[in-house]
Protein backbone atom coordinates (compact mmCIF):
# COMPACT_ATOMS: atom_id res chain seq x y z
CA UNK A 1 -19.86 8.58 -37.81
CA UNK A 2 -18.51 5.37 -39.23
CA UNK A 3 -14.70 6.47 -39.23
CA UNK A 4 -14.89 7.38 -35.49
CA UNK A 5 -13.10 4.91 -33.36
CA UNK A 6 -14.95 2.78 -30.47
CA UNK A 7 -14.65 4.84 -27.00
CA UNK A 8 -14.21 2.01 -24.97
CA UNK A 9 -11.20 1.27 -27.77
CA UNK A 10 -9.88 4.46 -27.53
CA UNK A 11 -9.42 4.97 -23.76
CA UNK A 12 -8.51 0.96 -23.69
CA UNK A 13 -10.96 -0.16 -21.18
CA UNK A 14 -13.69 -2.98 -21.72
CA UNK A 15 -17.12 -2.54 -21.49
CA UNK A 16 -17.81 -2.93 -18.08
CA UNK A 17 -15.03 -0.76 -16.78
CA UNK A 18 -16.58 1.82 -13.42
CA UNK A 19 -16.58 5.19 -13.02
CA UNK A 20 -13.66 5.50 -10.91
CA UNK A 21 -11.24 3.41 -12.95
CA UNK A 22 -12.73 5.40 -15.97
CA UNK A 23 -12.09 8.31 -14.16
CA UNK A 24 -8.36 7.23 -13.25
CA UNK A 25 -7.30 6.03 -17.26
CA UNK A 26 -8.43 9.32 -18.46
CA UNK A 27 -6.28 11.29 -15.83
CA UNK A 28 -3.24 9.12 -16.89
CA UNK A 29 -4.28 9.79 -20.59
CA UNK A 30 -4.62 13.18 -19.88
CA UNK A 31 -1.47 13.82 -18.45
CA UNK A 32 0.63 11.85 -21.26
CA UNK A 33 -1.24 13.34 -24.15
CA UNK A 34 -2.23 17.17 -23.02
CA UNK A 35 -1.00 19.39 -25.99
CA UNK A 36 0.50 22.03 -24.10
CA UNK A 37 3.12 19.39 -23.10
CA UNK A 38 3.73 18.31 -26.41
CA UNK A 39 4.15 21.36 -28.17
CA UNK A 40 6.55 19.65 -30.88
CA UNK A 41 4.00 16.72 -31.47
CA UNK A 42 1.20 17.73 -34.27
CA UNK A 43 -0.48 14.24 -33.19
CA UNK A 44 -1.12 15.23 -29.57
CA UNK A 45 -3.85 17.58 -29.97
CA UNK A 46 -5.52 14.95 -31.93
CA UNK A 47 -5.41 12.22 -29.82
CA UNK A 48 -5.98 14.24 -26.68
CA UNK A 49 -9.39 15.69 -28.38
CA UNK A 50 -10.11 12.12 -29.02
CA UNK A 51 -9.81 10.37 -25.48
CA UNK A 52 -11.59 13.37 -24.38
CA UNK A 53 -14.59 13.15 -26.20
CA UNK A 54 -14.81 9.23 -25.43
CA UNK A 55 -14.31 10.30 -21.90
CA UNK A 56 -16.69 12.78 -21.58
CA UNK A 57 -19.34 10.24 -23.44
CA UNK A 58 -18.68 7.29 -21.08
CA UNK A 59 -18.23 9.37 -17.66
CA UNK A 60 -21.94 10.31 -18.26
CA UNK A 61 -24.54 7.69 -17.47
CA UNK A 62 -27.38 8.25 -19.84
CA UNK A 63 -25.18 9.17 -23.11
CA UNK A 64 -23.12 6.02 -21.96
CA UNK A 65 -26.05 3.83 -22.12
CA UNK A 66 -27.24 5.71 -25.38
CA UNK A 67 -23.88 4.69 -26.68
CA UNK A 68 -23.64 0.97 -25.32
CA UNK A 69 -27.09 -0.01 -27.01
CA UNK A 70 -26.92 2.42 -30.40
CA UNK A 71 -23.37 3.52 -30.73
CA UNK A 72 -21.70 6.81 -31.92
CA UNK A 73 -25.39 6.85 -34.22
CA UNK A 74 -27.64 6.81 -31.56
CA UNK A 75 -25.90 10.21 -29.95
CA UNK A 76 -25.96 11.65 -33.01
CA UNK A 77 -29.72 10.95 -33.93
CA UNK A 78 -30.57 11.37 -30.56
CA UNK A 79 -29.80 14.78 -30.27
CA UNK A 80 -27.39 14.46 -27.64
CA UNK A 81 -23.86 15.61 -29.03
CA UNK A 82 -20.73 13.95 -27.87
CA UNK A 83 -19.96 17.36 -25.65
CA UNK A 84 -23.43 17.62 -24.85
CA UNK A 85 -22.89 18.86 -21.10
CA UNK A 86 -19.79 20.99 -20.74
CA UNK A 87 -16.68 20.45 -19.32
CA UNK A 88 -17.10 20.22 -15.90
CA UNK A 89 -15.38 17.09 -15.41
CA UNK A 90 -12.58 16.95 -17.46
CA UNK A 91 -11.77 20.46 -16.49
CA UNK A 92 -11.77 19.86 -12.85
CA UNK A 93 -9.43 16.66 -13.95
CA UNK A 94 -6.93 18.63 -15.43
CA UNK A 95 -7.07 21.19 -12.86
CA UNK A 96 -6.49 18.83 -10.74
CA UNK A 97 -3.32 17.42 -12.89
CA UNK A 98 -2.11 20.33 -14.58
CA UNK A 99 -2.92 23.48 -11.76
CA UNK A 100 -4.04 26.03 -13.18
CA UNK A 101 -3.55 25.38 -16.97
CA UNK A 102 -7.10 23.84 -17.38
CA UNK A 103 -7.82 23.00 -21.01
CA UNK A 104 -4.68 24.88 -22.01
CA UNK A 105 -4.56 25.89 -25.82
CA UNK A 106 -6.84 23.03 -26.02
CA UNK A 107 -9.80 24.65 -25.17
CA UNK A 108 -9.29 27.74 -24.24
CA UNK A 109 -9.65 30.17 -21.04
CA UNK A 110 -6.27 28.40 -19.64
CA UNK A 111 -2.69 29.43 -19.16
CA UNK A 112 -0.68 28.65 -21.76
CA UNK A 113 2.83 27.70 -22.18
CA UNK A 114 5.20 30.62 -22.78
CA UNK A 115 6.71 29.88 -26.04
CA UNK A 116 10.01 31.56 -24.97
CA UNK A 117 10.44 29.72 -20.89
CA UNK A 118 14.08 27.57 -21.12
CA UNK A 119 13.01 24.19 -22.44
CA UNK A 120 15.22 21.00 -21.79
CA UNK A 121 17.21 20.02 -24.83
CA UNK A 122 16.16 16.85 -26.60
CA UNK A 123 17.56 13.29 -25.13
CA UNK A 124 19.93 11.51 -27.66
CA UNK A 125 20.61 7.77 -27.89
CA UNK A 126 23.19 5.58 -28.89
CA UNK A 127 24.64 2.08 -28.99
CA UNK A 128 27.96 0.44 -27.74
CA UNK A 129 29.46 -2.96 -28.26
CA UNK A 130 31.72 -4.51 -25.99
CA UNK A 131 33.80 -7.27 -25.39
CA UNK A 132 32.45 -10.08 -22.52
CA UNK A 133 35.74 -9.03 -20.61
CA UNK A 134 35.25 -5.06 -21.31
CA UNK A 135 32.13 -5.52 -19.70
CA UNK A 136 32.84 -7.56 -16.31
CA UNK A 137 36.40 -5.40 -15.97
CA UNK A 138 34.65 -1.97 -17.13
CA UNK A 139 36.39 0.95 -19.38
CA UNK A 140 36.27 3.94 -20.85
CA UNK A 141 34.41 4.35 -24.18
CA UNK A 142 34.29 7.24 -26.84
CA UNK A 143 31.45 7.66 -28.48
CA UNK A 144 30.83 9.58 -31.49
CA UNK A 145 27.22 11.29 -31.46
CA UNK A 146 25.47 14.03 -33.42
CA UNK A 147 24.01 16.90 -31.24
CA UNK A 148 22.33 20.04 -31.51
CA UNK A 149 24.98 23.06 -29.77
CA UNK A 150 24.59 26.81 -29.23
CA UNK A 151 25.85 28.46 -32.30
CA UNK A 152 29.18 29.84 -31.61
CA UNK A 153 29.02 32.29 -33.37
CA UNK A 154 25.49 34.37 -31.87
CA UNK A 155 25.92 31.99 -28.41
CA UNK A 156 22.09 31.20 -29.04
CA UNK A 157 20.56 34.36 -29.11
CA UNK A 158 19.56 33.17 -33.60
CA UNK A 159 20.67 37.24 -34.27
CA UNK A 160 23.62 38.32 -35.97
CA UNK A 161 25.62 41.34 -33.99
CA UNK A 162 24.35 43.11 -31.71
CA UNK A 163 21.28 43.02 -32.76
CA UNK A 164 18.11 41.16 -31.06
CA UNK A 165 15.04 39.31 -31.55
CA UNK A 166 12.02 41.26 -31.49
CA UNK A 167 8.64 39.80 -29.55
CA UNK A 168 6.38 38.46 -32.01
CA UNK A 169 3.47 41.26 -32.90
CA UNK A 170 0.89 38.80 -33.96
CA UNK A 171 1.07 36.53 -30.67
CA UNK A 172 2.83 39.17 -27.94
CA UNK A 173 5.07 36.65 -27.63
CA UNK A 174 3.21 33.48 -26.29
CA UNK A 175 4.02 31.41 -29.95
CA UNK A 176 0.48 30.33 -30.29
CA UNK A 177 -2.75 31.95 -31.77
CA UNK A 178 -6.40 31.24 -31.04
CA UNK A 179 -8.36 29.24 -33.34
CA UNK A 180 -12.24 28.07 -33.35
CA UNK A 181 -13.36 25.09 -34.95
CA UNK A 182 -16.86 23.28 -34.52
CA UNK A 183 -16.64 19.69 -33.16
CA UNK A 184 -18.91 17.35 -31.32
CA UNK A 185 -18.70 19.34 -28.53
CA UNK A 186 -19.81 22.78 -30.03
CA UNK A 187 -17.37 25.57 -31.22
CA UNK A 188 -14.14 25.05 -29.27
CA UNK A 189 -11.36 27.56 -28.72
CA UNK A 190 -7.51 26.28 -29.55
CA UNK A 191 -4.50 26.80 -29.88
CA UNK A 192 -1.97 26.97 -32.70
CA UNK A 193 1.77 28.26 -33.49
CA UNK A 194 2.04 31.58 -34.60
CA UNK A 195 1.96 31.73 -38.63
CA UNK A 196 4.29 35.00 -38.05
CA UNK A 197 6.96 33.55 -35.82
CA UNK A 198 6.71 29.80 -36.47
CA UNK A 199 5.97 28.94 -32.51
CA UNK A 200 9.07 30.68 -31.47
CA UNK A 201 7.47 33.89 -29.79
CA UNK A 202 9.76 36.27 -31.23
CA UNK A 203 10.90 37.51 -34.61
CA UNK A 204 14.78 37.74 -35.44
CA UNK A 205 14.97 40.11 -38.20
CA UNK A 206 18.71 40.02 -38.53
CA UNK A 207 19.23 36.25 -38.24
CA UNK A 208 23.06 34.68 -37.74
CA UNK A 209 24.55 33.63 -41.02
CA UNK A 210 26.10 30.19 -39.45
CA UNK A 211 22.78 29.05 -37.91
CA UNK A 212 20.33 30.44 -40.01
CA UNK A 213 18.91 32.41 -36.89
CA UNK A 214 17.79 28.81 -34.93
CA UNK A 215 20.83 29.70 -32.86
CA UNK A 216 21.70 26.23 -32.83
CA UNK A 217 23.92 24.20 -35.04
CA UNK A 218 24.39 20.20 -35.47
CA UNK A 219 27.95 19.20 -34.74
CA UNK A 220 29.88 15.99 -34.17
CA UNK A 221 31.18 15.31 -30.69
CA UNK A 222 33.45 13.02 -28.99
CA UNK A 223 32.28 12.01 -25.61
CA UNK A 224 33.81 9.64 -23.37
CA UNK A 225 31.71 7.11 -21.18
CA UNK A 226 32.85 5.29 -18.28
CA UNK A 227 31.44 1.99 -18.34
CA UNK A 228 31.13 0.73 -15.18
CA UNK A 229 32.63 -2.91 -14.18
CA UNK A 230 29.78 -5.44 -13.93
CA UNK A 231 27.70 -3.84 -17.02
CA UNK A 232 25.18 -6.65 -18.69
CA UNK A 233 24.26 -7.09 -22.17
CA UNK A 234 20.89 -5.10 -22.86
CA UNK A 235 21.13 -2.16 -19.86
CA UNK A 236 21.30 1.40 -20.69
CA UNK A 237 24.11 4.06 -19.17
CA UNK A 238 22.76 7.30 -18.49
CA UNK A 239 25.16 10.16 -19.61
CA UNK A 240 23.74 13.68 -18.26
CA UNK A 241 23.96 16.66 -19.84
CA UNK A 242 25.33 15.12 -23.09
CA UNK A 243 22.17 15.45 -25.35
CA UNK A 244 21.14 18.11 -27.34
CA UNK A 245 21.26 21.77 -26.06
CA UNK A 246 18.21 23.50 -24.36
CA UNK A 247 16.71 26.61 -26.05
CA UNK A 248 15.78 29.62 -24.05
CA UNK A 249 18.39 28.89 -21.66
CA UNK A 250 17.49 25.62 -21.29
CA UNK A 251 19.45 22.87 -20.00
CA UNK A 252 20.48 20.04 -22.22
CA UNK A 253 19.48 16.95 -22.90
CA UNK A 254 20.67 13.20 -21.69
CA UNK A 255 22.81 10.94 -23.56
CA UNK A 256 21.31 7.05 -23.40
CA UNK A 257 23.90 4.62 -24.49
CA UNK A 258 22.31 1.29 -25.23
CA UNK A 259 25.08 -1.62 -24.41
CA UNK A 260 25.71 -4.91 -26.19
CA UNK A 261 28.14 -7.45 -24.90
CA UNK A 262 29.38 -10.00 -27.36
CA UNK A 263 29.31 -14.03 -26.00
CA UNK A 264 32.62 -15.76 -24.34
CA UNK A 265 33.96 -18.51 -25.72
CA UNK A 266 33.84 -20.07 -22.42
CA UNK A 267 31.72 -18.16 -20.13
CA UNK A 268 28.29 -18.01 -19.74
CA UNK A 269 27.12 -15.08 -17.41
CA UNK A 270 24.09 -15.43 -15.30
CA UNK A 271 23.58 -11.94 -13.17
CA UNK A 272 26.40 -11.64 -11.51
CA UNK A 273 27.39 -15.27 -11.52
CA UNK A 274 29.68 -16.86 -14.29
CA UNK A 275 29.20 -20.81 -15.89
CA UNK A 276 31.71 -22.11 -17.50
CA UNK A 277 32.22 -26.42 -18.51
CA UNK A 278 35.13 -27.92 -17.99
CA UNK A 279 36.51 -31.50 -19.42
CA UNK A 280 38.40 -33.95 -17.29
CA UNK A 281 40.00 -37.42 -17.70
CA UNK A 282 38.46 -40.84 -17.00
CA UNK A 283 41.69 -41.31 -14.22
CA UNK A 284 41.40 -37.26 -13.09
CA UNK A 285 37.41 -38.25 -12.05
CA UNK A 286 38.17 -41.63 -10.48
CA UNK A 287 41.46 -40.58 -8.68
CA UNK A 288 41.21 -36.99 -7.89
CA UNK A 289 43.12 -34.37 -9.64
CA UNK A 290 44.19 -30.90 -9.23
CA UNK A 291 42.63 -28.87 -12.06
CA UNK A 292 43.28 -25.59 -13.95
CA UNK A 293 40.04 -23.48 -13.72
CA UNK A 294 40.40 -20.29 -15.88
CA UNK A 295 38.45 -17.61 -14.25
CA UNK A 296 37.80 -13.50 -15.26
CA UNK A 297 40.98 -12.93 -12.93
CA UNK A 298 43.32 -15.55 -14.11
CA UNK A 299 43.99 -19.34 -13.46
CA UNK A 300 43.15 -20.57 -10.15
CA UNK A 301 43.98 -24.26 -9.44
CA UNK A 302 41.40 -26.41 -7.81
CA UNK A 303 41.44 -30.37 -6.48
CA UNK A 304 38.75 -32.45 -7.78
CA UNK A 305 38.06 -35.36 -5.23
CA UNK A 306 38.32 -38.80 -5.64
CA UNK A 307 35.47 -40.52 -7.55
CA UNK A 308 34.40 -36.86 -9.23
CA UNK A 309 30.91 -37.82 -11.39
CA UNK A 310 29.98 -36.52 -14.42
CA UNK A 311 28.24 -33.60 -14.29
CA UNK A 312 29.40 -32.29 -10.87
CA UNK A 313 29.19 -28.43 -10.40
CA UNK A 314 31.34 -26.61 -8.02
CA UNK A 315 31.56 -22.91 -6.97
CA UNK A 316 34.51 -20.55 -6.60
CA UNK A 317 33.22 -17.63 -4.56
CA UNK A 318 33.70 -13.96 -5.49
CA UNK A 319 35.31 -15.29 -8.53
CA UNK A 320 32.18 -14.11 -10.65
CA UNK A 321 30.95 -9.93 -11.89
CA UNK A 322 31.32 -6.95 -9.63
CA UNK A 323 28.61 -5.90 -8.74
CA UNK A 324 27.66 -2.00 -9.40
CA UNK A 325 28.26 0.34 -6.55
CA UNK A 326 29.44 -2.64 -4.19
CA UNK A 327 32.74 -4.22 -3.16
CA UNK A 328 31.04 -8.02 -3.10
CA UNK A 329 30.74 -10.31 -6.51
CA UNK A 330 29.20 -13.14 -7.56
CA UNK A 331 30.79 -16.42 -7.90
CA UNK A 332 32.11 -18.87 -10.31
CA UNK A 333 30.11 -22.52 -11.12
CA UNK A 334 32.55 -24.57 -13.00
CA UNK A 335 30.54 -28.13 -13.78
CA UNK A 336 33.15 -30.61 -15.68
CA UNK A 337 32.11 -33.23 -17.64
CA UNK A 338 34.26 -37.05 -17.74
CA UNK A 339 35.56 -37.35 -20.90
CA UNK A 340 35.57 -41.10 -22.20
CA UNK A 341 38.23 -42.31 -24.25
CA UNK A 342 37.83 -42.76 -28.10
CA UNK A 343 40.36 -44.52 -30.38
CA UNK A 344 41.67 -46.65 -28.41
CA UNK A 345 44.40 -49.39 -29.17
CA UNK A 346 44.76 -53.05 -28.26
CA UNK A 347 46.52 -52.79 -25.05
CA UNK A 348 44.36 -49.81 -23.58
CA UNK A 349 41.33 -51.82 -24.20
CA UNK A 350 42.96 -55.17 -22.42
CA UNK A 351 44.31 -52.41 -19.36
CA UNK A 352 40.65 -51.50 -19.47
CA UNK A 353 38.93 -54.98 -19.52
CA UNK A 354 41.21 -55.70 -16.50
CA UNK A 355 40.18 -52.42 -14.33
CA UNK A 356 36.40 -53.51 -15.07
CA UNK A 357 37.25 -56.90 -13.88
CA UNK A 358 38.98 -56.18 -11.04
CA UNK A 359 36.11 -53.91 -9.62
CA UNK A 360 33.47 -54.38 -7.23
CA UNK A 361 29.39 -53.33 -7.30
CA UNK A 362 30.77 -51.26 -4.53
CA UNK A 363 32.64 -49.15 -6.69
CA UNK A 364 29.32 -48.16 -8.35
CA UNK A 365 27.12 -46.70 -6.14
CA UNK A 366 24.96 -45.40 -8.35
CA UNK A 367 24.65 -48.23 -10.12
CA UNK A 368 23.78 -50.88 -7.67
CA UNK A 369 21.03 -48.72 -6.33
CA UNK A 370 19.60 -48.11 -9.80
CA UNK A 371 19.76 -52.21 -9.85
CA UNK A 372 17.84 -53.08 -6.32
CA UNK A 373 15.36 -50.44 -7.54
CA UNK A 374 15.11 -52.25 -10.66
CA UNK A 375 14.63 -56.04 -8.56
CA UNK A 376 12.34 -54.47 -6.26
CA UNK A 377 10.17 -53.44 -9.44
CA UNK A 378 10.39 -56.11 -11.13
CA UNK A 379 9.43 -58.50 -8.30
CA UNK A 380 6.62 -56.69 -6.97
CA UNK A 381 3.04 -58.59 -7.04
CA UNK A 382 0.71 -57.16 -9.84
CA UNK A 383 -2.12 -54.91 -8.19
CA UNK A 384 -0.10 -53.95 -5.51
């Protein structure tokens, strides 16, 4: 008993976790790891035997408090098997969840899934890169993906000719066989693909030469995306229909296209709202200026107002990303920064000394209220 994993572990709950939330993880567990929706994944029978057992365990109050004070040894030495007590439960839990198909090829007595019902081809993925502009302005983007395709050649069927595929004599055609193995919970009925037929339900005994009877084939395709205007770095398009193809009549799969924009030199996007920093003169700050603000649409020109400080943000509205499936955008916050002279000669520096000179403490606001603050400190009584 030492390899098996903690139940409480196993269905993630703690320890003091109640019936009805017990109850609740085990129906979500149920429903994302029941076999006979996995039919592809070995690992689901597995792990669904496993969260049942810990379920069926907890959900009971004496073999739970068996198992809180003497773990998975004190069932076992106790007498009181993991499945001691049936199924009643957990069958009328996946009733509930699955109508009808009960245990499924898990456990028997259920309906199964019909190994040769249209299945949905497999979902592909891929990646894009794009440009900060390609992004905000949108475009079209081919894409190069590998895919699974009805063979050309036998349009699916797997048989060469005219011939067809035969339903499998071993399984009548359901792809799985009964199998009984003995487990905590006493000899259990499952399910497993047909040795004969490999899952598939049928037999082709004259299989297509260019798809080896899968009646599929792997090809490269060019598909185009439209990229939307307004796409951000780290969403996912949706392309329908552009996975792999279903089998059985199926219909195909989705094509997920990962994007990835690369940084602006000198925008910084914020949802729909673009930053951007902007340099301006000593004089253009002090005097007012009119500006040249380069936005996603072009240069605008803007006027800066007299006495501009450092650090002062502005907005140009709509002048920012489209937003998806709407005619409004964000805007534009353009914050510029005072440059102060470096390098500089004799004469600027006297032309300087003299502008300092000639100005008053009411040409620094700021200032002379940092100042009285300051005086008001400084000549404040100690203890007050």
């Amino acid at each position: 008993m030492a390899d098996k994993r903690d139940y409480y572990e196993v269905l993630g709950v703690d320890r003091s976790v109640t019936d009805a939330d017990l109850k609740k993880v085990y129906r979500q567990l149920a429903r994302e790891y029941h076999p006979d929706l996995h039919p592809d994944d070995p690992t689901a029978e597995e792990k669904f035997k496993e969260i049942t057992e810990a379920y069926e365990v907890l959900s009971n109050p004496e073999k739970r408090n068996i198992y809180d004070q003497y773990g998975h040894d004190g069932l076992e030495n106790g007498g009181m098997g993991a499945g001691a007590g049936g199924f009643s439960d957990v069958s009328e839990i996946l009733e509930s969840l699955f109508g009808g198909m009960g245990m499924g090829g898990m456990f028997g007595g259920g309906r199964t899934v019909n190994a040769n019902a249209p299945r949905q081809g497999r979902d592909l993925s891929a990646s894009v890169t794009l440009d900060f502009m390609e992004a905000v302005k949108g475009k079209s983007q081919t894409i190069q993906v590998h895919r699974m395709e009805n063979c050309p050649d036998c349009k699916g069927s797997g048989s060469a000719g005219d011939s067809a595929a035969e339903v499998c004599s071993e399984c009548q055609g359901r792809g799985t066989v009964k199998a009984t193995q003995r487990t905590p919970f006493g000899v259990i009925s499952s399910s497993k693909p047909c040795p004969r037929c490999g899952g598939k339900g049928k037999v082709i005994k004259n299989p297509c030469q260019k798809c080896k009877g899968a009646g599929r084939v792997r090809v490269q395709k060019s598909i185009t995306v439209n990229i939307p205007a307004g796409i951000d770095n780290g969403q996912t398009l949706s392309v329908g229909g552009q996975g792999d193809a279903g089998t059985n009549g199926g219909p195909n799969g989705n094509l997920y296209v990962a994007v990835s924009v690369r940084p602006h030199p000198l925008y910084v996007r914020e949802g729909y709202d673009i930053h951007c920093d902007i340099p301006i003169t000593y004089a253009q700050a002090a005097l007012g200026d009119e500006i040249i603000v380069p936005t996603i649409d072009g240069n605008v020109k803007y006027r800066i107002s007299e006495g501009t400080q450092n650090g002062t943000v502005f907005r140009l509205r709509g002048k920012g990303v489209t937003r998806p499936n709407r005619n409004d955008r964000g805007d534009q916050y353009v914050k510029v920064f005072v440059e102060v002279p470096k390098n500089l000669n004799k004469k600027q520096k006297e032309l300087i000394t003299q502008l300092e000179a000639s100005l008053e403490t009411k040409n620094y606001a700021k200032r002379e209220g940092f100042f009285k603050k300051l005086k008001d400190i400084l000549n404040k009584p100690i203890g007050e």
